[in-house]
Protein backbone atom coordinates (compact mmCIF):
# COMPACT_ATOMS: atom_id res chain seq x y z
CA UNK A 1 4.84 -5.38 4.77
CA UNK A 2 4.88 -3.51 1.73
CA UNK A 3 7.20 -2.62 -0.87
CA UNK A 4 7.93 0.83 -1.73
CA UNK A 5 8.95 3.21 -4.83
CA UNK A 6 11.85 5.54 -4.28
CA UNK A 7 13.07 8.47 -6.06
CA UNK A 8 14.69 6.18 -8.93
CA UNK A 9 12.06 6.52 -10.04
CA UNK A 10 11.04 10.11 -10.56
CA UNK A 11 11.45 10.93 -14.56
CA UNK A 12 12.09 7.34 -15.47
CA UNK A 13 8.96 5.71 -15.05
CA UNK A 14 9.72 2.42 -17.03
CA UNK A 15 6.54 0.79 -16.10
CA UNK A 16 7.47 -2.75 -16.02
CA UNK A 17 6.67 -3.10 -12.87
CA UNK A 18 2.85 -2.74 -13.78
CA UNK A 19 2.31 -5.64 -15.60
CA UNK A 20 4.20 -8.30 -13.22
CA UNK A 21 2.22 -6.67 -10.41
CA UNK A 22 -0.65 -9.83 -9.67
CA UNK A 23 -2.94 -7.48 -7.75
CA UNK A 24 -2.59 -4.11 -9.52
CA UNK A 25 -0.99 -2.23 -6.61
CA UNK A 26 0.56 1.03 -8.38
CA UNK A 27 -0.63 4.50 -8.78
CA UNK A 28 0.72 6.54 -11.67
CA UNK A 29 1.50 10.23 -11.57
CA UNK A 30 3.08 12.40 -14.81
CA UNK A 31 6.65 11.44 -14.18
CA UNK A 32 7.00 8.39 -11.60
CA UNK A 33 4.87 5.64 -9.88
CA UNK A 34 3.95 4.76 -6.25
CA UNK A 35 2.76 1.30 -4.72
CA UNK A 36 -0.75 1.63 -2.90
CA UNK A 37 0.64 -0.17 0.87
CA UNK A 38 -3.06 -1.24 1.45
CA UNK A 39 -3.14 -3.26 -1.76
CA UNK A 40 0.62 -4.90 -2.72
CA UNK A 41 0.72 -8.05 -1.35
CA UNK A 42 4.89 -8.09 -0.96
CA UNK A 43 5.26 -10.79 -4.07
CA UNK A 44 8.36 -8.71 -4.88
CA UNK A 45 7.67 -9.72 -8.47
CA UNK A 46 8.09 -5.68 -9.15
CA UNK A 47 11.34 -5.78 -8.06
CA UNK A 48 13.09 -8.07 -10.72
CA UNK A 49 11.05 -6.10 -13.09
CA UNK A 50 12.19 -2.33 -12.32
CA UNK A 51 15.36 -1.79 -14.61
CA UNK A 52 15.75 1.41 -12.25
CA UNK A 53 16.54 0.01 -9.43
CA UNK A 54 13.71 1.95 -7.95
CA UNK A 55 11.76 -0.68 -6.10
CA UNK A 56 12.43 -1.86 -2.40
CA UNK A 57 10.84 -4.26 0.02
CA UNK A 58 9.88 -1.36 3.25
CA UNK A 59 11.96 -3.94 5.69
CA UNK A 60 14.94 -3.06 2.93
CA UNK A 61 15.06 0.70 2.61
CA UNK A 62 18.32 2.40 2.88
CA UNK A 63 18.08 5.49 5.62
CA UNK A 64 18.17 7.99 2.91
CA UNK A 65 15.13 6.42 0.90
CA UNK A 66 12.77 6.15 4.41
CA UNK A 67 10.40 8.93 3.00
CA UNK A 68 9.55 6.98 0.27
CA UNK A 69 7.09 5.21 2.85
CA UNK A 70 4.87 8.26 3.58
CA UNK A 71 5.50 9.41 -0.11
CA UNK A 72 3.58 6.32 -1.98
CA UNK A 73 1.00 6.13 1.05
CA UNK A 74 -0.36 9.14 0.79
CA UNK A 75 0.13 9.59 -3.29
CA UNK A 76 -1.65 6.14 -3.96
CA UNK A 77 -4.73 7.54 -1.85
CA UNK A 78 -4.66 10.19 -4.96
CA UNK A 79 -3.65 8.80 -7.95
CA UNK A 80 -5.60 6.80 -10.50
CA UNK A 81 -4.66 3.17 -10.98
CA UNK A 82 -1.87 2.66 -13.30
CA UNK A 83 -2.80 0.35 -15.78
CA UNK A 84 -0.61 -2.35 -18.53
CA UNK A 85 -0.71 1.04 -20.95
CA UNK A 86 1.50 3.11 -18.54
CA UNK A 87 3.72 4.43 -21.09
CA UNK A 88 7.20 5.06 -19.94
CA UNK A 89 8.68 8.40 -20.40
CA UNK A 90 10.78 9.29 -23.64
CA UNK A 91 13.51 10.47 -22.20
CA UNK A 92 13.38 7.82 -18.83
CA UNK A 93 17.07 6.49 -19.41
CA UNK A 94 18.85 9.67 -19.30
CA UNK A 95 17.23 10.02 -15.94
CA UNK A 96 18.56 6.60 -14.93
CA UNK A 97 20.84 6.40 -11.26
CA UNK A 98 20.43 10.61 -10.49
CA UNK A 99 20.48 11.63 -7.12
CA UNK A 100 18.17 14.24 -5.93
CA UNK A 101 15.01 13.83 -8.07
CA UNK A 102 12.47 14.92 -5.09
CA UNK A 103 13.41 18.03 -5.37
CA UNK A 104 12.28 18.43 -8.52
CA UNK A 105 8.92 17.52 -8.12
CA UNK A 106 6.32 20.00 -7.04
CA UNK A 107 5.65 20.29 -3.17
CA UNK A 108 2.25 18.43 -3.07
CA UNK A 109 3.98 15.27 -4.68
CA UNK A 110 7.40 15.52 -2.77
CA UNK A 111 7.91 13.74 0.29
CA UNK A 112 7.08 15.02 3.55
CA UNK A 113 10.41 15.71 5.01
CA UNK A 114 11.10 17.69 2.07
CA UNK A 115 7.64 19.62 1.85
CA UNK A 116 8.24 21.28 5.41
């Protein structure tokens, strides 16, 4: 098993999560990050450490958040390794518990189901 980065967080992008990750497992893109399935080893350590919210164990997942399991497969196969510098975004907390934040993100990094 895996765990897996949902939309929470899309334009938050806190970071903690990097640096309590043991085996450097997440992929960083402009506005979010995305756990690499081939590489977490399911510590949950990332969990305690996401003040988002945005972090799930796959066997966990509420229905709604599913996609998030193709979306950080196929992103970490494309995106550079986040490192302990990941700087969170400036304006991250206004972002904090939205709904909807896929669909603000440009078709090649939105889930499937919601890139046709």
């Amino acid at each position: 098993m895996t765990h897996v980065v949902t939309e929470q967080c899309v334009n938050c992008k806190f970071a903690e999560c990097v640096t309590y990750c043991p085996v450097a497992c997440f992929r960083e893109a402009g506005t979010f990050l995305v756990i690499d399935p081939e590489e977490c080893i399911d510590c949950g350590n990332c969990v305690e450490a996401c003040p988002a919210d945005a972090i799930y164990p796959e066997e966990e997942l509420p229905p709604e958040l599913v996609p998030a399991l193709e979306w950080n497969a196929r992103l970490s196969a494309e995106l550079p390794l986040a490192t302990t510098r990941v700087e969170p975004l400036p304006d991250g907390e206004g972002w904090l518990g939205r709904s909807g934040k896929w669909s603000a993100l440009p078709a090649n990094q939105a889930p499937g189901v919601l890139r046709g």
